[in-house]
C-alpha atoms as a PDB file:
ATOM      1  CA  UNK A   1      21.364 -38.491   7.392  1.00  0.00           C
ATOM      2  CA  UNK A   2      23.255 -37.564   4.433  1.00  0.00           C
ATOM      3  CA  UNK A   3      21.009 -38.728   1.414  1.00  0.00           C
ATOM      4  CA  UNK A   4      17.869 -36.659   3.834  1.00  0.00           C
ATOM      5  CA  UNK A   5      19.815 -33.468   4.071  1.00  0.00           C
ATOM      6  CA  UNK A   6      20.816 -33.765   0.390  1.00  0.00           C
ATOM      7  CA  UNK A   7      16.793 -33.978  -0.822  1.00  0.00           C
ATOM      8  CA  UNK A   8      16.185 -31.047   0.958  1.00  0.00           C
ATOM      9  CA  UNK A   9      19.250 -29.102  -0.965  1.00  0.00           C
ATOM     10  CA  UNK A  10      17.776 -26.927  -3.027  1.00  0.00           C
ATOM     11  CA  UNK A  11      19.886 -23.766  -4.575  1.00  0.00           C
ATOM     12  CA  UNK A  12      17.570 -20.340  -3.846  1.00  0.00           C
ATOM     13  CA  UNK A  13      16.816 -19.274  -7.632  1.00  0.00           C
ATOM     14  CA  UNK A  14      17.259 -15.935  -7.098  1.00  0.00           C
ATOM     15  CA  UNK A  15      20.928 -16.357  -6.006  1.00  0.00           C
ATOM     16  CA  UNK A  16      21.062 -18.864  -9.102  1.00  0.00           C
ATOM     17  CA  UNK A  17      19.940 -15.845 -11.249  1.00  0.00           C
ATOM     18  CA  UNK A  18      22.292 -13.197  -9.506  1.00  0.00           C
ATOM     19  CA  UNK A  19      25.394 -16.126 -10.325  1.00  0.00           C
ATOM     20  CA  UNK A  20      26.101 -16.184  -6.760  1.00  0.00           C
ATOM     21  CA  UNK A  21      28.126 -19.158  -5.538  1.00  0.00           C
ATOM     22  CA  UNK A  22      29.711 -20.475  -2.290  1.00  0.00           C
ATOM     23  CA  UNK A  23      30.406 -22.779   0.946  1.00  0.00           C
ATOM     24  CA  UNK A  24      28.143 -23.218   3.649  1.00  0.00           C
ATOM     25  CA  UNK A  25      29.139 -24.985   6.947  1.00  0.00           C
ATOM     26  CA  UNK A  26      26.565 -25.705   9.165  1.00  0.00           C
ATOM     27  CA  UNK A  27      26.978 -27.314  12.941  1.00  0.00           C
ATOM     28  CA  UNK A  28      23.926 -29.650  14.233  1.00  0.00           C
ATOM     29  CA  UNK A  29      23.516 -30.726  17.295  1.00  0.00           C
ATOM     30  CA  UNK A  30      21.447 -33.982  17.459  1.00  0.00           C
ATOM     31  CA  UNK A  31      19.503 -35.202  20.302  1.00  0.00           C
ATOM     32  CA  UNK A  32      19.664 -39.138  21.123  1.00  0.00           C
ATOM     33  CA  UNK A  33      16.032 -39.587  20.053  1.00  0.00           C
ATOM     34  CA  UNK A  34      17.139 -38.284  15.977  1.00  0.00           C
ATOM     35  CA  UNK A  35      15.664 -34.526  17.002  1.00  0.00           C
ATOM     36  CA  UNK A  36      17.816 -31.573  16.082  1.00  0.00           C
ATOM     37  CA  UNK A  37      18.679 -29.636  19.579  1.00  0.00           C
ATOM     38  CA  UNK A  38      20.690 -26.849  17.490  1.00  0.00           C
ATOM     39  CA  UNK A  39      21.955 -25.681  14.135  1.00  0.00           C
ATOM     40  CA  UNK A  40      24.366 -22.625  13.392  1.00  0.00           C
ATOM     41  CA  UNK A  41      26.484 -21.567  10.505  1.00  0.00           C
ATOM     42  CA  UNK A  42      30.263 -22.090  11.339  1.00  0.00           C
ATOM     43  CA  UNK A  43      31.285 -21.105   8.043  1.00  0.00           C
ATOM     44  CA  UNK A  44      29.240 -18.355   6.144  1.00  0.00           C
ATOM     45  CA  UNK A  45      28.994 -18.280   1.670  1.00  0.00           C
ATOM     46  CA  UNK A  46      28.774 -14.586   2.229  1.00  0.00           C
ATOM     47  CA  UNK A  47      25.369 -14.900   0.899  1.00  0.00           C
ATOM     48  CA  UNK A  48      22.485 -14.695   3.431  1.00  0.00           C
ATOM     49  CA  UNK A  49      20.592 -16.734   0.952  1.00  0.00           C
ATOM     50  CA  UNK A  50      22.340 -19.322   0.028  1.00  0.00           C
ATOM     51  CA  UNK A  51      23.061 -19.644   4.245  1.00  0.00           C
ATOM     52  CA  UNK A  52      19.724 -19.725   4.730  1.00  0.00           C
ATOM     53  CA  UNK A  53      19.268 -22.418   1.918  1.00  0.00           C
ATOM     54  CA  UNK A  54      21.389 -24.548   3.864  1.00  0.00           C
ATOM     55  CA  UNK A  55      19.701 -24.622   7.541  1.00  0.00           C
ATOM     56  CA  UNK A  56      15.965 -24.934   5.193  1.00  0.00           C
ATOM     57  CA  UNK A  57      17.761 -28.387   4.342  1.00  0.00           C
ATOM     58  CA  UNK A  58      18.787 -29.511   7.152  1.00  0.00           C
ATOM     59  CA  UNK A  59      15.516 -28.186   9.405  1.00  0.00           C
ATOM     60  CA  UNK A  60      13.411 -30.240   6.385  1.00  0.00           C
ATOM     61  CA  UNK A  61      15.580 -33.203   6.493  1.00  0.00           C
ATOM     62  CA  UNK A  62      15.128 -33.578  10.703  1.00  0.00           C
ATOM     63  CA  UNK A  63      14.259 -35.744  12.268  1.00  0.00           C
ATOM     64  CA  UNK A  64      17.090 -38.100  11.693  1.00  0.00           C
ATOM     65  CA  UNK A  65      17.667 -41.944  12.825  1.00  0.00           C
ATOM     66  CA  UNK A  66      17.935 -42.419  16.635  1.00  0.00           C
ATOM     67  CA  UNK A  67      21.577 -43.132  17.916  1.00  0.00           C
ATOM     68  CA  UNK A  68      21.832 -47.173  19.343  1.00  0.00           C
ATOM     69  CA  UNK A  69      22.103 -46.736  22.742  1.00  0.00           C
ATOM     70  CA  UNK A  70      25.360 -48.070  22.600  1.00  0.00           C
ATOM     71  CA  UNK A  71      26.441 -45.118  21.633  1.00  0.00           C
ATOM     72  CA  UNK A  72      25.982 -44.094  25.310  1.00  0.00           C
ATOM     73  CA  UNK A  73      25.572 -40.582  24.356  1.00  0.00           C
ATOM     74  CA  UNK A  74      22.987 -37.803  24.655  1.00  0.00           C
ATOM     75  CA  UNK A  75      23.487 -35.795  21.911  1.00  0.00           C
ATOM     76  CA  UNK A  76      25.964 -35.920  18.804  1.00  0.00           C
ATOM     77  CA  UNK A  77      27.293 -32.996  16.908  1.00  0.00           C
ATOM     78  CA  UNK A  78      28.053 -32.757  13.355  1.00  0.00           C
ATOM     79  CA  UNK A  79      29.569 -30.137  10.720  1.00  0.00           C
ATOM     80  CA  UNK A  80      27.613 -30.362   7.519  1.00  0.00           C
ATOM     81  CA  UNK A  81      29.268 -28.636   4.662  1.00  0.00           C
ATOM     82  CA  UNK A  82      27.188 -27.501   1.696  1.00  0.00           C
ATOM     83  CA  UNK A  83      28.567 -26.541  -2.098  1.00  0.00           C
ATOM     84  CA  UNK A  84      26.659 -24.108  -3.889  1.00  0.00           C
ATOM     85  CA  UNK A  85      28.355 -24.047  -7.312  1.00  0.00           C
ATOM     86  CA  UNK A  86      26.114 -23.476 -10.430  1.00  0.00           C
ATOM     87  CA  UNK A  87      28.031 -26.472 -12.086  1.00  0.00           C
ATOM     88  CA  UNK A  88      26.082 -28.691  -9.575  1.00  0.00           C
END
């Protein structure tokens, strides 16, 4: 799930050009079947744009592996943080 969400990273250019940085925390909610049930920021950059950047990756990245049923769950829920630096 990582290395998918990571492809689909991609830092807006127009907060590149205005040198805006920042920290983006994003919840997920995955279904059993590897479909994303929900996604919300938990921790904002500040930066609508580099926010938005974040759920883009992680809507582009979805859907992810099904769960092994012995997992015996429905759905899982993960915090997915994202660095926007312009050293990355």
């Amino acid at each position: 799930m990582n290395k998918a969400i990571a492809a689909e990273k991609h830092y807006p250019k127009a907060a590149r050009r205005q040198n805006l940085q920042g920290h983006v925390e994003v919840r997920i909610v995955i279904r059993q079947s590897g479909k994303l049930a929900k996604l919300s920021i938990t921790e904002s950059s500040g930066h609508d744009n580099l926010d938005s950047a974040a759920l883009h990756a992680i809507k582009n990245a979805a859907p992810f592996g099904a769960m092994p049923a012995s997992m015996h769950r429905t759905r899982m829920s993960v915090i997915v943080p994202f660095d926007f630096g312009l050293q990355n």
